[in-house]
PDB file of N, CA and C in Angstrom:
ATOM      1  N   UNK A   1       0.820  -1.195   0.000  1.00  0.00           N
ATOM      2  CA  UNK A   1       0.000   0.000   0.000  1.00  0.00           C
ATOM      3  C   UNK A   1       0.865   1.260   0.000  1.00  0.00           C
ATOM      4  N   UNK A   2       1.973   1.169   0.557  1.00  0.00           N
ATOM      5  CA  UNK A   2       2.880   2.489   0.928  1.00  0.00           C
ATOM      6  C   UNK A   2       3.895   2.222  -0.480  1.00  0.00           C
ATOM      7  N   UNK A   3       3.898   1.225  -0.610  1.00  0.00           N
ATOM      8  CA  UNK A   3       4.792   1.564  -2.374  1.00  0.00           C
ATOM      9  C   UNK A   3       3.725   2.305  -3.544  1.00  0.00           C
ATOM     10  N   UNK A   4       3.124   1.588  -3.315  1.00  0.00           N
ATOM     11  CA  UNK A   4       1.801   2.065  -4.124  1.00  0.00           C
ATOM     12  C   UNK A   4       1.987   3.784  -4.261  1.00  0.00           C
ATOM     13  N   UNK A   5       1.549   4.396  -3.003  1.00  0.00           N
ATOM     14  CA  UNK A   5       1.418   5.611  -2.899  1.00  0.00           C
ATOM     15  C   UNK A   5       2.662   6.188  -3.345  1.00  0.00           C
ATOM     16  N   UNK A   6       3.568   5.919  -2.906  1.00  0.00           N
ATOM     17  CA  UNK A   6       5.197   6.142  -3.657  1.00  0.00           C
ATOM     18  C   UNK A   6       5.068   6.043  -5.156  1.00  0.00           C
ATOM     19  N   UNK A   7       4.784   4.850  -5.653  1.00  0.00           N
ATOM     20  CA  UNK A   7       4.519   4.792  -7.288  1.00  0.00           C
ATOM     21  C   UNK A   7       4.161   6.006  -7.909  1.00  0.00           C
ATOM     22  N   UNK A   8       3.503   6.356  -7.038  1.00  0.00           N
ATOM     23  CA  UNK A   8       2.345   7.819  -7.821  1.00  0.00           C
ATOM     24  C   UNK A   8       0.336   7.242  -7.815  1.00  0.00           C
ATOM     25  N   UNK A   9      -0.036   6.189  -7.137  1.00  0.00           N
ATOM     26  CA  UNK A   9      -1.353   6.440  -6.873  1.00  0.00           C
ATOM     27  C   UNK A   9      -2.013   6.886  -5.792  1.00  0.00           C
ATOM     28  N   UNK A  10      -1.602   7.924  -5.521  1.00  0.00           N
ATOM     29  CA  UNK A  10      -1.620   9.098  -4.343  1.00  0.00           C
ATOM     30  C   UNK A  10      -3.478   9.265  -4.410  1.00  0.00           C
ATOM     31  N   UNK A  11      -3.905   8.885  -5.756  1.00  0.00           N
ATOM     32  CA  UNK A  11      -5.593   9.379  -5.355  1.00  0.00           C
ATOM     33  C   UNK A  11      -6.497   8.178  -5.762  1.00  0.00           C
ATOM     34  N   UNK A  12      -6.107   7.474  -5.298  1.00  0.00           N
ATOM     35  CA  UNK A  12      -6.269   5.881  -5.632  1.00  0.00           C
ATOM     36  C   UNK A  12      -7.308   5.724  -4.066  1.00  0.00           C
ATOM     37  N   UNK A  13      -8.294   6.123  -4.040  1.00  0.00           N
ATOM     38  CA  UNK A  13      -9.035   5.531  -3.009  1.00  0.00           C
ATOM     39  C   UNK A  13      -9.487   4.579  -2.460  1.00  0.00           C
ATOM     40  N   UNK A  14      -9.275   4.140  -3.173  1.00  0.00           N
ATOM     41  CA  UNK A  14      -9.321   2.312  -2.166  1.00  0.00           C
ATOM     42  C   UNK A  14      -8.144   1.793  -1.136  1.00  0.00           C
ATOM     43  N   UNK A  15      -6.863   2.437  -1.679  1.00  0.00           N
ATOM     44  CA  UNK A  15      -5.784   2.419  -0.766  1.00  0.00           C
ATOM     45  C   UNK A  15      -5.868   3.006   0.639  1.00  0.00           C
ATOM     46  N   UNK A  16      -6.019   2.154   1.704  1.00  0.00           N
ATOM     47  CA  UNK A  16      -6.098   2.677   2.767  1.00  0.00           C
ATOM     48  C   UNK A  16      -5.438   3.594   3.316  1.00  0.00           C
ATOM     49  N   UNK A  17      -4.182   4.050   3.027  1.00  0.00           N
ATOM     50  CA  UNK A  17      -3.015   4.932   3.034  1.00  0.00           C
ATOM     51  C   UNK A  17      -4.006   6.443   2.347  1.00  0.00           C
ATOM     52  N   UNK A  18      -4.119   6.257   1.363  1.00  0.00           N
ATOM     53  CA  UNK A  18      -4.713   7.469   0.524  1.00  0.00           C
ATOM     54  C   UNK A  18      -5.871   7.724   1.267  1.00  0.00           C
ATOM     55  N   UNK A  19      -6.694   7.031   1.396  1.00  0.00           N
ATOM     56  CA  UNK A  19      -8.404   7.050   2.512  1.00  0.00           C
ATOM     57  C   UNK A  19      -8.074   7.710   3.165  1.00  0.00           C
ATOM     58  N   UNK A  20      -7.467   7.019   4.544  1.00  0.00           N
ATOM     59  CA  UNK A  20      -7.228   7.993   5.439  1.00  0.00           C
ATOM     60  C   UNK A  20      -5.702   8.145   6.101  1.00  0.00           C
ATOM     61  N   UNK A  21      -5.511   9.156   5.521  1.00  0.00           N
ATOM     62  CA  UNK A  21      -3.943   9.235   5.023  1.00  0.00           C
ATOM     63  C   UNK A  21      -3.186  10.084   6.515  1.00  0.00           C
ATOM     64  N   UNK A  22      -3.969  11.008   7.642  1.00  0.00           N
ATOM     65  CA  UNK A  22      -3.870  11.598   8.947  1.00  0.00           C
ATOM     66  C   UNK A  22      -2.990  10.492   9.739  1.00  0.00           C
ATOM     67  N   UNK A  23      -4.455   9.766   9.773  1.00  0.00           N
ATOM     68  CA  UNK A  23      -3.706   8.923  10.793  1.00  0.00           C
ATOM     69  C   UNK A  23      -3.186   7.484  10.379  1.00  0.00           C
ATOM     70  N   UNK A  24      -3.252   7.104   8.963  1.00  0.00           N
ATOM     71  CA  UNK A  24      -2.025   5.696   8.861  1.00  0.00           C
ATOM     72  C   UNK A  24      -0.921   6.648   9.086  1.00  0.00           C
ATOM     73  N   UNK A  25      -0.924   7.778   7.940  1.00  0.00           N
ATOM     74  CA  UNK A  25       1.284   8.195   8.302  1.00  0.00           C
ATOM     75  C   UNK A  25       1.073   8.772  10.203  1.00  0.00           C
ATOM     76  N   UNK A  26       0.479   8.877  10.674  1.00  0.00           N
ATOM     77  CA  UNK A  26       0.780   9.600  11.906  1.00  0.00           C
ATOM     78  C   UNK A  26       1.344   8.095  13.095  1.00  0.00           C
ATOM     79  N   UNK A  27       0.645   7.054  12.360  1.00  0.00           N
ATOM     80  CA  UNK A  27       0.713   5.459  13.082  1.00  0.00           C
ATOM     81  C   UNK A  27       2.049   5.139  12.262  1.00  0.00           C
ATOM     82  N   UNK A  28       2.171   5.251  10.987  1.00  0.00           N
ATOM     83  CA  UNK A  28       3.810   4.619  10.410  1.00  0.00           C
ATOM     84  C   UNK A  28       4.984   5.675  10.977  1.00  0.00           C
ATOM     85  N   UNK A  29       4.558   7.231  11.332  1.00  0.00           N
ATOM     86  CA  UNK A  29       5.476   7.764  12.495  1.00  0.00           C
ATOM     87  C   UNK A  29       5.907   7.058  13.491  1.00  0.00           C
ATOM     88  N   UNK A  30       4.680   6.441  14.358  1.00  0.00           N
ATOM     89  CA  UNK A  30       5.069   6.261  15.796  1.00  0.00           C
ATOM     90  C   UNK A  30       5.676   4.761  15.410  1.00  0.00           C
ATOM     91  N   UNK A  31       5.671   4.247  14.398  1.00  0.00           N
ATOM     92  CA  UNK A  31       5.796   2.904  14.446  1.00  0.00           C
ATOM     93  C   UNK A  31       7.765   3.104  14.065  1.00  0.00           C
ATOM     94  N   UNK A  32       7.699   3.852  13.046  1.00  0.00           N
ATOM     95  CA  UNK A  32       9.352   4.386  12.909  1.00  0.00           C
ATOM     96  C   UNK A  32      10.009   4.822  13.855  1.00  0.00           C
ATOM     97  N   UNK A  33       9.306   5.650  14.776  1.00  0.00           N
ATOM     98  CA  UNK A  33      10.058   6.336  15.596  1.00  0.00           C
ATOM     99  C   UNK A  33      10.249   5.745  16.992  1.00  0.00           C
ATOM    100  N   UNK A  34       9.621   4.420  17.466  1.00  0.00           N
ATOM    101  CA  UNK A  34       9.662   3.388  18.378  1.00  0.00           C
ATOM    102  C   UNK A  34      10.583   2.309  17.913  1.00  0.00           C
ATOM    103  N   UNK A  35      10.902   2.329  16.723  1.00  0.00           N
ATOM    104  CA  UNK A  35      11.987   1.214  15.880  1.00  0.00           C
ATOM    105  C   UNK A  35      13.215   1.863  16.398  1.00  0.00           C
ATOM    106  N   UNK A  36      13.278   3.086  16.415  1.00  0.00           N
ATOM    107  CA  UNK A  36      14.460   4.213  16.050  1.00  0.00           C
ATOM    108  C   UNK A  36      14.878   4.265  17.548  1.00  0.00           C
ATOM    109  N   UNK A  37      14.139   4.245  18.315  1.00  0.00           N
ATOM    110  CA  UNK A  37      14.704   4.413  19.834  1.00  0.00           C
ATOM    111  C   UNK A  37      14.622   2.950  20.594  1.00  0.00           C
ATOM    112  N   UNK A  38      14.137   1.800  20.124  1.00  0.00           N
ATOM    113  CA  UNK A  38      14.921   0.815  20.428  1.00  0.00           C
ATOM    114  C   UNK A  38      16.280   0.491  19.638  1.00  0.00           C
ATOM    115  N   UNK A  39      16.540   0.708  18.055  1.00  0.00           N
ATOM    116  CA  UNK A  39      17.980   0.185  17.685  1.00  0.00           C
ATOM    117  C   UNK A  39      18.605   1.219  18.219  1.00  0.00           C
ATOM    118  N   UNK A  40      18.535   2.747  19.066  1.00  0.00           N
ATOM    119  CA  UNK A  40      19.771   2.954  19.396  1.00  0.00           C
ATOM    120  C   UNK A  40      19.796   2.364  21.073  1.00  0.00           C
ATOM    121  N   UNK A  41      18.908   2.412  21.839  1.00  0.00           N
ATOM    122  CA  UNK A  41      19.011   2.040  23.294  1.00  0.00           C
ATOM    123  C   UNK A  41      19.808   0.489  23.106  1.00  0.00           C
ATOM    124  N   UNK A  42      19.777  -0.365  22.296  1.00  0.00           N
ATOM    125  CA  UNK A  42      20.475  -1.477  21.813  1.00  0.00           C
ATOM    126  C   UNK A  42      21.734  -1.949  21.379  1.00  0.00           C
TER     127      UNK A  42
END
């Protein structure tokens, strides 16, 4: 779904990413940024 949107179907509505686009990237934030502070505490 997130290549997708990368590809260029940014208005592709069926893609859940594009739907509701607030809060998946605000959830693939916290999900990056909880990756990011366990590989350095590690």
């Amino acid at each position: 779904m997130i290549s997708a949107v990368l590809a260029g179907y940014a208005w592709d509505q069926s893609n859940p990413f594009v739907a509701d686009a607030a809060r998946r990237l605000d959830t693939l934030w916290a999900l990056c940024a909880g990756a990011s502070k366990q590989a350095s505490a590690g």
